[in-house]
C-alpha atoms as a PDB file:
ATOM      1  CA  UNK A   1     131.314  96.138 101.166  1.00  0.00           C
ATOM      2  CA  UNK A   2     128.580  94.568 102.474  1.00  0.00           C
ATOM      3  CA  UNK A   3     127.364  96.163 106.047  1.00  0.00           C
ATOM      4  CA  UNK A   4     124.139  94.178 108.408  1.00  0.00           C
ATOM      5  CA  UNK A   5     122.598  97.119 110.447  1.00  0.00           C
ATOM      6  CA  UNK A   6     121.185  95.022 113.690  1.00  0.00           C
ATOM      7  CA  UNK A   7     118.530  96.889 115.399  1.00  0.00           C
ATOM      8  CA  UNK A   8     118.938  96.570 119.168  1.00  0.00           C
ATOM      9  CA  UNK A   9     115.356  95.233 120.804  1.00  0.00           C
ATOM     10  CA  UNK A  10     113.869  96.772 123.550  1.00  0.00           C
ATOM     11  CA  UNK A  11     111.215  96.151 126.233  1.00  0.00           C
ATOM     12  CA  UNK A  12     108.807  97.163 124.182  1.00  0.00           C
ATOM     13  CA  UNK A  13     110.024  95.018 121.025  1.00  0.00           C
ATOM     14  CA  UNK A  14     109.827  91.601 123.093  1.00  0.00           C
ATOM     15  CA  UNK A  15     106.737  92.439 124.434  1.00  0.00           C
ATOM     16  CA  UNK A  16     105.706  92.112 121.052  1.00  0.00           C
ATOM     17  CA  UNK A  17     104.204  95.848 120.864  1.00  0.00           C
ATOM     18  CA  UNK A  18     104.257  96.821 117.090  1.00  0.00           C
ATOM     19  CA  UNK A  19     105.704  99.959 116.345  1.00  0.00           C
ATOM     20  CA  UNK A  20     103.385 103.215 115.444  1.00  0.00           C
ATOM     21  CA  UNK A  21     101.772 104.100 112.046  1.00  0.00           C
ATOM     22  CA  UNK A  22     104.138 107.053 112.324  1.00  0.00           C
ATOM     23  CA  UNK A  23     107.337 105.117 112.999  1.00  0.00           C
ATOM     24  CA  UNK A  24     106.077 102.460 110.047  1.00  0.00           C
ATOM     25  CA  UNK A  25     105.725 105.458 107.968  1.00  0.00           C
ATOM     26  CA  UNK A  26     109.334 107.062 108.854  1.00  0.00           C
ATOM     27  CA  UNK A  27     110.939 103.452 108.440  1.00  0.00           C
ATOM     28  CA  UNK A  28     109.384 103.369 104.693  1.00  0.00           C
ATOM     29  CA  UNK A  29     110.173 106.212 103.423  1.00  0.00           C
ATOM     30  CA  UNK A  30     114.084 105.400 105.253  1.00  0.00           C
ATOM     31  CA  UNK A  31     113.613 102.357 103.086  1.00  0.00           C
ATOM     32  CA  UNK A  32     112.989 103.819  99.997  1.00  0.00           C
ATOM     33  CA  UNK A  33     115.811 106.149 100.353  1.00  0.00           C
ATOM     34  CA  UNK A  34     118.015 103.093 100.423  1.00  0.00           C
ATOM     35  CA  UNK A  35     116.587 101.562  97.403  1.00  0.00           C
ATOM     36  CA  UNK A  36     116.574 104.635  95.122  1.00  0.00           C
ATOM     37  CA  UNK A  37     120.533 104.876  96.529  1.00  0.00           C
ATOM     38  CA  UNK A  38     120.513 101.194  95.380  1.00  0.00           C
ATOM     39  CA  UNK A  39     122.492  99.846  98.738  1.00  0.00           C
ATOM     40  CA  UNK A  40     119.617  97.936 100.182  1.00  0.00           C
ATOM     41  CA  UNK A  41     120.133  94.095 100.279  1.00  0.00           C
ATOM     42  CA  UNK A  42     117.807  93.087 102.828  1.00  0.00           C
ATOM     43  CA  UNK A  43     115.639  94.787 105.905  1.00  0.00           C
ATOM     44  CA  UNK A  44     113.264  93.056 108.484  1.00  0.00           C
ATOM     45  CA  UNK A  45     111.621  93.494 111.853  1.00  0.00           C
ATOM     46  CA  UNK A  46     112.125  90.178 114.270  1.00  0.00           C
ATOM     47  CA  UNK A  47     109.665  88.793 116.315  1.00  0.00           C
ATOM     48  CA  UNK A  48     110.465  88.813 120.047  1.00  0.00           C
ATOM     49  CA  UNK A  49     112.599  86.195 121.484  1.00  0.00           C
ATOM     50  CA  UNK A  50     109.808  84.619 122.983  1.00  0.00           C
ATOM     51  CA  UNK A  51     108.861  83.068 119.726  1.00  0.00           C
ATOM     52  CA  UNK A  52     112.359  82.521 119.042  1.00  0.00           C
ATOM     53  CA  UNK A  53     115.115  79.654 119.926  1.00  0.00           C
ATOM     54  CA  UNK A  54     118.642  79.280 120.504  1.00  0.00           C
ATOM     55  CA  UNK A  55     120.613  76.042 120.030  1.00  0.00           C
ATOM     56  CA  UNK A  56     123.765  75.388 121.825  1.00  0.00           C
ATOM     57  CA  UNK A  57     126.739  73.397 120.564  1.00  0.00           C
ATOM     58  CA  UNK A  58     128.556  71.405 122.817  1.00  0.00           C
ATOM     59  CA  UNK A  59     131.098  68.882 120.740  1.00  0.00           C
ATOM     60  CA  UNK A  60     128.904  66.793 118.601  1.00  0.00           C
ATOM     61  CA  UNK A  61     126.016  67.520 121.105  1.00  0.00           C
ATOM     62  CA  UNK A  62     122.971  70.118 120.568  1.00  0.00           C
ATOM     63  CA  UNK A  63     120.639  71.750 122.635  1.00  0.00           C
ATOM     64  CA  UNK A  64     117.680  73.839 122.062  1.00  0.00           C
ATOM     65  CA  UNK A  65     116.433  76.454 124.411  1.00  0.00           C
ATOM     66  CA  UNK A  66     113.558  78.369 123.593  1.00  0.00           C
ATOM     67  CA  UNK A  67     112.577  81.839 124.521  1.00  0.00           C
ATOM     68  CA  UNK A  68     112.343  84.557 125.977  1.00  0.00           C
ATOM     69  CA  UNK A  69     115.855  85.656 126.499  1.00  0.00           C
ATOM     70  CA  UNK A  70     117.081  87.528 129.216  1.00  0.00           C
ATOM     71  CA  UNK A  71     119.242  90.624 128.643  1.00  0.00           C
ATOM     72  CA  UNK A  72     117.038  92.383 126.372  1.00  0.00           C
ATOM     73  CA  UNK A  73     119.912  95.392 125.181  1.00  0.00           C
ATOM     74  CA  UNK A  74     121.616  92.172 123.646  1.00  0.00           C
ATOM     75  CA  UNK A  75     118.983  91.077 122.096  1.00  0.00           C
ATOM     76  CA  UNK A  76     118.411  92.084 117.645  1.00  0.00           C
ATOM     77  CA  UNK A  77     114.802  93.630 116.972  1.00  0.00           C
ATOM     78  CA  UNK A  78     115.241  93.793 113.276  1.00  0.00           C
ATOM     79  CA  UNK A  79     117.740  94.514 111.126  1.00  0.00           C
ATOM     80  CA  UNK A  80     119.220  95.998 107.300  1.00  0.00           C
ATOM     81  CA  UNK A  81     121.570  94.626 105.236  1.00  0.00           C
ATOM     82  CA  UNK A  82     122.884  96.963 102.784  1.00  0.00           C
ATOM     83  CA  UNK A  83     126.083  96.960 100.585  1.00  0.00           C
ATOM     84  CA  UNK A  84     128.102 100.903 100.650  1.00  0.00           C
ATOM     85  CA  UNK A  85     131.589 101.514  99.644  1.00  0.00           C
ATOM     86  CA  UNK A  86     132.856 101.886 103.136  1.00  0.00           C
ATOM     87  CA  UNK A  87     132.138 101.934 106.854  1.00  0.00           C
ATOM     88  CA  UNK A  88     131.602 105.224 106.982  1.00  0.00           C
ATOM     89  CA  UNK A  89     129.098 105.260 104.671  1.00  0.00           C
ATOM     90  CA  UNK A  90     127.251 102.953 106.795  1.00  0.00           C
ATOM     91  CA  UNK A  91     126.893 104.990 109.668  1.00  0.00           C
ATOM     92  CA  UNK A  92     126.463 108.078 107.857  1.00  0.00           C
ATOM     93  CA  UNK A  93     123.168 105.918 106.683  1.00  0.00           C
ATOM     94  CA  UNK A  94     122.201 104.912 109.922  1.00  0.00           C
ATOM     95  CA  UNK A  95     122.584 108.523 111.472  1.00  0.00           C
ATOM     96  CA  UNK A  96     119.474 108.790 109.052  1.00  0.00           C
ATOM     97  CA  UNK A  97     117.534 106.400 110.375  1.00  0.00           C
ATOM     98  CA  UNK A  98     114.213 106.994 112.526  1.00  0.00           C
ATOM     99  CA  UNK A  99     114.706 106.114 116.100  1.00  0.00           C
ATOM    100  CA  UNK A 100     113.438 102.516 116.133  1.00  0.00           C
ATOM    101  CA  UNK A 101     112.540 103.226 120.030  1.00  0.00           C
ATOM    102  CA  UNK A 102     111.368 106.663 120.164  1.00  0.00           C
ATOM    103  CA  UNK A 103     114.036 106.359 123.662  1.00  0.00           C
ATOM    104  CA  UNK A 104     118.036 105.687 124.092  1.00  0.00           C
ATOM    105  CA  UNK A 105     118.873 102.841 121.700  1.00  0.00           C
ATOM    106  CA  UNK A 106     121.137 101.979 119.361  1.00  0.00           C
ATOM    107  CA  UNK A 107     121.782 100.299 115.867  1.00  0.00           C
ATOM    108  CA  UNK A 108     125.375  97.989 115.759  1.00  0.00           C
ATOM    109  CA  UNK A 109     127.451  98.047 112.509  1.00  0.00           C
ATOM    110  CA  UNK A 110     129.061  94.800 111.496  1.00  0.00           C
ATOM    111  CA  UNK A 111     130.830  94.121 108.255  1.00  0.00           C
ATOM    112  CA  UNK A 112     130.053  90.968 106.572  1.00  0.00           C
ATOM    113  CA  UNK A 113     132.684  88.831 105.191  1.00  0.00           C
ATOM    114  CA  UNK A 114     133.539  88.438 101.661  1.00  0.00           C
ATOM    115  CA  UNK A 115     135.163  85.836  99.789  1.00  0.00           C
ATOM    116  CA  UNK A 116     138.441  88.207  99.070  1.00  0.00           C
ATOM    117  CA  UNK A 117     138.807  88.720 102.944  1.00  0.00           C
ATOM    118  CA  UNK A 118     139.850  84.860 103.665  1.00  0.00           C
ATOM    119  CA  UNK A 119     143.008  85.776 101.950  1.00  0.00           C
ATOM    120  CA  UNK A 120     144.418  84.132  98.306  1.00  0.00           C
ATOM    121  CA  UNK A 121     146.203  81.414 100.704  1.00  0.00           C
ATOM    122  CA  UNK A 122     142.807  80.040 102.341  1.00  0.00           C
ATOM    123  CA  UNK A 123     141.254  80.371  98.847  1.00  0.00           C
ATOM    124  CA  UNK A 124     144.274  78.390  97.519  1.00  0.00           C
ATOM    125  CA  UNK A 125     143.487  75.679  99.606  1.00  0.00           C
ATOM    126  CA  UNK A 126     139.660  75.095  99.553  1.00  0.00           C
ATOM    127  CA  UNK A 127     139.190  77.060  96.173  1.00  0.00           C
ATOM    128  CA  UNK A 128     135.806  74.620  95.595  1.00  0.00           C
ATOM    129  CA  UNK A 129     134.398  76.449  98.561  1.00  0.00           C
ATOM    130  CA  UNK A 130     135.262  79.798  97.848  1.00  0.00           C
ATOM    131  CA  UNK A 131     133.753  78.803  93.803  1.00  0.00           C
ATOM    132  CA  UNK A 132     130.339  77.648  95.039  1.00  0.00           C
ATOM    133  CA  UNK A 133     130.138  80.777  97.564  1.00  0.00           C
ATOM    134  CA  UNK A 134     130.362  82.627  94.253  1.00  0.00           C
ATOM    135  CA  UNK A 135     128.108  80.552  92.175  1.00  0.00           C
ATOM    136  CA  UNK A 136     125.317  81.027  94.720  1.00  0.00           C
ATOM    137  CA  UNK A 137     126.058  84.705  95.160  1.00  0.00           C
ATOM    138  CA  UNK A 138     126.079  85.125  91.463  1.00  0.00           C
ATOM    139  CA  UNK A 139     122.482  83.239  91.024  1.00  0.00           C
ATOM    140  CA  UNK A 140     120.733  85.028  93.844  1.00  0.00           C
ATOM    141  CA  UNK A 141     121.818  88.361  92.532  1.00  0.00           C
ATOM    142  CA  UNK A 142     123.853  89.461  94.851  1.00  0.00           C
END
């Protein structure tokens, strides 16, 4: 099961303060626990919404807005993407990891989809789909 790990921003995130040599150092070696564990996928600091964008779908219309965002607690200041054998697992890895904020924050859990989750009757139907989702996966090592 594949888990993303989306780390909430904060005031001092879209201000675009970089986190301490200490917390850099903490994240690392949090890092390299995941790698020797072989689970991590993916893991990345954002920059703030200000250098960001949004576009908004309307029909066959689109519209881009471009930051800063309001609501800054809803806002992702990095994230992980690692693959465990269940949710659990997940968040007993995230109760390991260095508070990204030093303050209250938190990290949200989300399960990404797999092929085997649309069900064999969705599969059935658009089976081309699902066999280029797993070409791609396959060639990208993943």
């Amino acid at each position: 099961m594949r888990f993303m790990l989306l780390v909430k921003a904060s005031r001092d995130s879209e201000a675009g303060v970089m986190p301490s040599a200490e917390l850099l150092t903490e994240m690392g070696k949090f890092n390299e626990q995941l790698i020797r564990a072989g689970v991590l996928l993916a893991g990345e600091g954002l920059h703030p919404s200000s250098k960001g964008a949004r576009v908004r779908f309307k029909g066959t219309s689109r519209t881009v807005i471009d930051g800063p965002f309001a609501e800054t607690k809803e806002l992702v200041a990095g994230f992980w993407l690692i693959q465990v054998k269940s949710k659990e697992e997940a968040i007993e890895w995230v109760k390991r990891v260095p508070n990204p904020t030093g303050e209250e924050g938190e990290i949200e859990i989300r399960q990404v989809f797999d092929a085997e989750d649309f069900g064999p009757e969705l599969a059935a139907q658009v089976p081309e789909v699902f066999e280029r989702e797993r070409q791609f996966r396959n060639a990208h090592g993943q």
